[in-house]
N, C-alpha and C. Protein backbone atom coordinates (compact mmCIF):
# COMPACT_ATOMS: atom_id res chain seq x y z
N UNK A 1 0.81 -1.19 0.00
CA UNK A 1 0.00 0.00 0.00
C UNK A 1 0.86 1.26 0.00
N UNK A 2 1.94 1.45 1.06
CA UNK A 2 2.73 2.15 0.77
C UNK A 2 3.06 3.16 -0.77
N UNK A 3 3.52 1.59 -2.14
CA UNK A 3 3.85 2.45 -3.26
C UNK A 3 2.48 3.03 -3.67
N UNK A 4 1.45 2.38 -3.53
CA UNK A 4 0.19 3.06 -4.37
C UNK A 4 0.12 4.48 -3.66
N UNK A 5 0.04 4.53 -1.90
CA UNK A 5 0.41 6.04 -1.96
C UNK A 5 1.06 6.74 -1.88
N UNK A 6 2.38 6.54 -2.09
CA UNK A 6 3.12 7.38 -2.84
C UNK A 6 3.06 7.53 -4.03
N UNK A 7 2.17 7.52 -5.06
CA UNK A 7 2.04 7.48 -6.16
C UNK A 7 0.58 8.27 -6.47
N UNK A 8 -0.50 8.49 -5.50
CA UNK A 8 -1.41 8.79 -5.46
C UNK A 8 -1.58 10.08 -6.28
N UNK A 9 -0.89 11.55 -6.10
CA UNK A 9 -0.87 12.58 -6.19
C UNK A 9 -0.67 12.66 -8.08
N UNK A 10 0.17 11.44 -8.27
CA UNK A 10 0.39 11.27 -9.74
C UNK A 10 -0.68 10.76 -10.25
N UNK A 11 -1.04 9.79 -9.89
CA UNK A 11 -1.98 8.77 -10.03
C UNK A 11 -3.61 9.59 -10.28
N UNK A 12 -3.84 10.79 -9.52
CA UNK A 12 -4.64 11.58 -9.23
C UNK A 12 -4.85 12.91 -10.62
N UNK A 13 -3.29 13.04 -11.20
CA UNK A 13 -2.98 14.16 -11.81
C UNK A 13 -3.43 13.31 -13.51
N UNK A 14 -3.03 11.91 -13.95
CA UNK A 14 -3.22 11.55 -14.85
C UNK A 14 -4.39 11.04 -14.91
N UNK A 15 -5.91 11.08 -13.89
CA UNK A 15 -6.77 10.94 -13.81
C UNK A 15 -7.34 12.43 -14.71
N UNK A 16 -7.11 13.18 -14.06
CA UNK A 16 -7.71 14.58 -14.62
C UNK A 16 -7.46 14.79 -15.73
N UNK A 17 -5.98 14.61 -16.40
CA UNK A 17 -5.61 14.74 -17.51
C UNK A 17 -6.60 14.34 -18.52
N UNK A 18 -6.71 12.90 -18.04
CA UNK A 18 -7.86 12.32 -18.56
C UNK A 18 -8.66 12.65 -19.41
N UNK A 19 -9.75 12.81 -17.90
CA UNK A 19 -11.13 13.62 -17.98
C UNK A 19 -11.15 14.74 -18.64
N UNK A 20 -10.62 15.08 -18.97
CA UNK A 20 -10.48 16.86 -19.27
C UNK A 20 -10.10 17.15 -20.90
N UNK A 21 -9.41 15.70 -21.37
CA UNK A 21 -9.68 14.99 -23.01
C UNK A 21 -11.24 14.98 -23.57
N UNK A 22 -11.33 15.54 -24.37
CA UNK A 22 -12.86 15.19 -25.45
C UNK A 22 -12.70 13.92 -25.90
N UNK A 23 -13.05 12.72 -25.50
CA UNK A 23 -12.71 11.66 -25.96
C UNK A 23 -14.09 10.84 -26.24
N UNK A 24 -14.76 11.92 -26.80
CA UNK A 24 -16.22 10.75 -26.95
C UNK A 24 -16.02 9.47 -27.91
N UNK A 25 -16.52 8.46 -28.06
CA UNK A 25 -16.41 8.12 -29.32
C UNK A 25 -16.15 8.16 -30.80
N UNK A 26 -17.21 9.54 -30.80
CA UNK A 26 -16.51 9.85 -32.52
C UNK A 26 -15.86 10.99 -32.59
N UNK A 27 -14.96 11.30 -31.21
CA UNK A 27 -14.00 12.31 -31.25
C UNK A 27 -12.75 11.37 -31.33
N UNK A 28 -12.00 11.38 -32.98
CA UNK A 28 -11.45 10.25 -32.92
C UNK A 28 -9.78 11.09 -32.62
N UNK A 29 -9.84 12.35 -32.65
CA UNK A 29 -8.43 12.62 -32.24
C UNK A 29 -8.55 12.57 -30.72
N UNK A 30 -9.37 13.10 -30.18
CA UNK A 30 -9.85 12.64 -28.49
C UNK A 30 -9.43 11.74 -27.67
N UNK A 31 -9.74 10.49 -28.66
CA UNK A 31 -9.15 9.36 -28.67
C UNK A 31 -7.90 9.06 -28.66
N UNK A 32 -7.24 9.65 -29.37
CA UNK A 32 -5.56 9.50 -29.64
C UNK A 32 -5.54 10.08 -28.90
N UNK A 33 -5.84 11.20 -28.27
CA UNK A 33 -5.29 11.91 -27.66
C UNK A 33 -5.17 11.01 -25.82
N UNK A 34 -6.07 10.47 -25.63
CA UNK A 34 -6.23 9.40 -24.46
C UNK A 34 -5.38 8.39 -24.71
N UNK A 35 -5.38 7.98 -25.57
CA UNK A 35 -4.59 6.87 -26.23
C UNK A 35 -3.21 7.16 -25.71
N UNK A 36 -2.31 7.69 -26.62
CA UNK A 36 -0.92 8.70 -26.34
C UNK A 36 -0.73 8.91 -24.91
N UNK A 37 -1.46 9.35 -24.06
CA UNK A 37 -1.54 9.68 -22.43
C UNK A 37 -1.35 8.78 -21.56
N UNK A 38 -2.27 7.57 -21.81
CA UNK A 38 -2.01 6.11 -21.04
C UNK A 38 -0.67 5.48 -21.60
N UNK A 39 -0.58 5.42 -23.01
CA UNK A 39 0.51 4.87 -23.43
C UNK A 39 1.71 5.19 -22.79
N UNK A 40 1.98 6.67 -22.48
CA UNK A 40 3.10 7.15 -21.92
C UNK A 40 3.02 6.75 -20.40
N UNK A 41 2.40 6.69 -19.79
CA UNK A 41 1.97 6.16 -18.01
C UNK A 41 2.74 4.73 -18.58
N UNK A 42 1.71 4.05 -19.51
CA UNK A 42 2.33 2.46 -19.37
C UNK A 42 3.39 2.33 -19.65
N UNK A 43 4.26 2.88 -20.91
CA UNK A 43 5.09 3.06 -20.54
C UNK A 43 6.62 3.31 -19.39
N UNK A 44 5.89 4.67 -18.86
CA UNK A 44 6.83 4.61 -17.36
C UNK A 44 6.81 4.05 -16.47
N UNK A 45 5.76 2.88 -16.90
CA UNK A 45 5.54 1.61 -15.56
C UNK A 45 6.48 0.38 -16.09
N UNK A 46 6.69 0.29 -17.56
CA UNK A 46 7.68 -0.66 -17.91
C UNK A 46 7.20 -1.48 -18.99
N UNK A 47 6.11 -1.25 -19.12
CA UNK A 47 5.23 -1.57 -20.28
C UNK A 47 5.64 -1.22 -21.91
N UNK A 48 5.53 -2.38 -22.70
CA UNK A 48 5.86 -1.45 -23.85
C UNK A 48 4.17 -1.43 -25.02
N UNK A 49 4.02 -0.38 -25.85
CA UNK A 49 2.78 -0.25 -26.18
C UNK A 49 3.12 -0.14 -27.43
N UNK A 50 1.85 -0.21 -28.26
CA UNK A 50 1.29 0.19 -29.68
C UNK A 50 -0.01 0.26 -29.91
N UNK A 51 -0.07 0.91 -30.73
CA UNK A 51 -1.40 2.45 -31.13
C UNK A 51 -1.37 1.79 -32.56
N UNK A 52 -2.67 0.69 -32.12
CA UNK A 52 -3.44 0.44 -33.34
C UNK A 52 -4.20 1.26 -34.26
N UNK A 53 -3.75 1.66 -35.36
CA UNK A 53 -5.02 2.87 -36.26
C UNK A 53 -6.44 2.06 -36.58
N UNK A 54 -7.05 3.05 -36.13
CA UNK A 54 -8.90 2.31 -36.52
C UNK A 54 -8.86 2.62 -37.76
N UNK A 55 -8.41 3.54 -38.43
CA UNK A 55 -8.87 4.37 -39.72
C UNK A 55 -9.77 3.25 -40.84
N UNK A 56 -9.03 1.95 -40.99
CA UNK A 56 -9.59 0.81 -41.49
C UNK A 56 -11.04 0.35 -41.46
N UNK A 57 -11.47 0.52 -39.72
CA UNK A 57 -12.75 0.33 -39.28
C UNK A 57 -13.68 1.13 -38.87
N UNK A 58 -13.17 2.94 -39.08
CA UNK A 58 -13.81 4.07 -38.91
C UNK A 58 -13.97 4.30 -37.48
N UNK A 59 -12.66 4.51 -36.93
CA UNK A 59 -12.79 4.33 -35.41
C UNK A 59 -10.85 5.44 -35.11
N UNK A 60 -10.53 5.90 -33.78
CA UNK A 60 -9.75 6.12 -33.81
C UNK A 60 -7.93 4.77 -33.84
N UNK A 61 -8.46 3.87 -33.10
CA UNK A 61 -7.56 3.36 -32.42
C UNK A 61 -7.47 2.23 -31.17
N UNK A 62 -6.92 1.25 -31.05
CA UNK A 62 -6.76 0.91 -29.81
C UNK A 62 -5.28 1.01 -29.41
N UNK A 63 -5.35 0.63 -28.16
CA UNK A 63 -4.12 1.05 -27.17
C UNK A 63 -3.36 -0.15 -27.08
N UNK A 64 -2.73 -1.02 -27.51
CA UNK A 64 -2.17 -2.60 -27.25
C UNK A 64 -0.96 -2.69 -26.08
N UNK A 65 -1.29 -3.55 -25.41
CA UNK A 65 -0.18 -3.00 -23.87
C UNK A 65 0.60 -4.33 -24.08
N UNK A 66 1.64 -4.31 -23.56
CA UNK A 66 2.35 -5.98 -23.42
C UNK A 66 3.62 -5.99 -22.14
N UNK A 67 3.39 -6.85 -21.97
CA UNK A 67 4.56 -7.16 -20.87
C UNK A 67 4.77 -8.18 -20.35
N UNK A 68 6.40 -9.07 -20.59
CA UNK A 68 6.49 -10.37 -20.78
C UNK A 68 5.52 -11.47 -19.60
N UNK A 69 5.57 -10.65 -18.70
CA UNK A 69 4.04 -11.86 -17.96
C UNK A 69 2.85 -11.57 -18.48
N UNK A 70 3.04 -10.98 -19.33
CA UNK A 70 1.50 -11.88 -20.07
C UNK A 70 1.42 -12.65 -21.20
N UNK A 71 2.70 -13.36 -20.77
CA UNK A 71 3.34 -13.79 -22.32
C UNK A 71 2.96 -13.99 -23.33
N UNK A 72 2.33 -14.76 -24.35
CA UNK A 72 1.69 -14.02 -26.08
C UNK A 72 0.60 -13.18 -26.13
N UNK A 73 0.00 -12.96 -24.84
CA UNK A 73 -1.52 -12.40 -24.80
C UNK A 73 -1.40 -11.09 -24.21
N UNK A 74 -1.11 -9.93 -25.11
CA UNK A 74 -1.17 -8.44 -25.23
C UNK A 74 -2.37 -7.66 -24.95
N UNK A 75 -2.78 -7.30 -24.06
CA UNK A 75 -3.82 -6.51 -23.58
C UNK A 75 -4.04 -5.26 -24.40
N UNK A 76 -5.59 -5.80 -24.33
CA UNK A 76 -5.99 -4.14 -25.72
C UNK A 76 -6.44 -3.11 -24.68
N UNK A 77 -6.19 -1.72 -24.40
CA UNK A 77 -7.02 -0.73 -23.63
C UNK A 77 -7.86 0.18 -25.06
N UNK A 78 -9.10 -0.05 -24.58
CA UNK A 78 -9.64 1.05 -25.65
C UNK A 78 -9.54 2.24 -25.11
N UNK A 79 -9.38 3.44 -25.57
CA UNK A 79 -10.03 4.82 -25.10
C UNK A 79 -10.88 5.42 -24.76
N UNK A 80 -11.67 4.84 -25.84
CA UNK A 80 -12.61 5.57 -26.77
C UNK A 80 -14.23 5.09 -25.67
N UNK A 81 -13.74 3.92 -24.93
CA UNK A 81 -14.81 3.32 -24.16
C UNK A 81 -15.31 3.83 -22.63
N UNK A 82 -14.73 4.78 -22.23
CA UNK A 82 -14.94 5.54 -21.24
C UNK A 82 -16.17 6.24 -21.25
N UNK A 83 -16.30 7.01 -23.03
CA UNK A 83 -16.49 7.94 -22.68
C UNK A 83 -18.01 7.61 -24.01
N UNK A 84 -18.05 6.22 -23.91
CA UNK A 84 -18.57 5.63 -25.29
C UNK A 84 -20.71 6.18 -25.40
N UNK A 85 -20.78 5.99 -23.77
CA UNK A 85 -21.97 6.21 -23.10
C UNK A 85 -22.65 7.68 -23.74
N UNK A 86 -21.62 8.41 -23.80
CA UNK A 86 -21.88 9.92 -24.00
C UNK A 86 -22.40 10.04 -25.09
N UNK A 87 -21.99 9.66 -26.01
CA UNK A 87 -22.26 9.85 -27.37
C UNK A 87 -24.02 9.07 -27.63
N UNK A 88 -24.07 8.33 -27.01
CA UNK A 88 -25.84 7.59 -27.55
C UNK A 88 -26.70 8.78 -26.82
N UNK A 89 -26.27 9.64 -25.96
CA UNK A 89 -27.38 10.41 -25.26
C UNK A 89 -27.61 11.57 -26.35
C-alpha cells in the first residue's frame, strides 16, 4: 500500500488529464489523444505499447499494452470506451 500512496498525487494528476480529453467516441483525435496519455503512463511503468489505427474500421484506435508476464496475450485498452456512453445520449 505504501507504493500506491506514494504514487497517489500522480496517479490523481493523470486521472484529470484524462477527464479533461474530449474523448467521446466519434472524437477520434480525443481518442488518440487518451490513447498517447495512457501509453506514456504504461510506458513509465515498464510496459511497452502500440497504437493500433482504426482508420480501417472508422474508429480512432486501440491502445495494445504488453509485458512479458502476459506472455503471447497483449492486452488491448480502448479509449474511446470511457467515454462511449456519452455519445448515444
Amino acid at each position: 500500500m505504501d507504493a500506491v500512496d506514494a504514487r497517489q498525487t500522480e496517479a490523481l494528476d493523470l486521472l484529470e488529464r484524462s477527464v479533461n480529453i474530449n474523448s467521446g467516441s466519434f472524437n477520434l483525435e480525443g481518442v488518440r489523444d487518451v490513447g498517447a496519455l495512457f501509453g506514456e503512463a504504461f510506458r513509465d511503468a515498464g510496459l511497452t505499447t502500440e497504437w493500433v489505427d482504426g482508420a480501417d474500421f472508422g474508429r480512432a484506435g486501440h491502445l495494445v499494452v504488453a509485458h512479458p508476464a502476459f506472455g503471447d496475450v497483449a492486452k488491448r485498452v480502448d479509449p474511446g470506451v470511457a467515454d462511449a456512453v456519452a455519445e448515444l445520449l
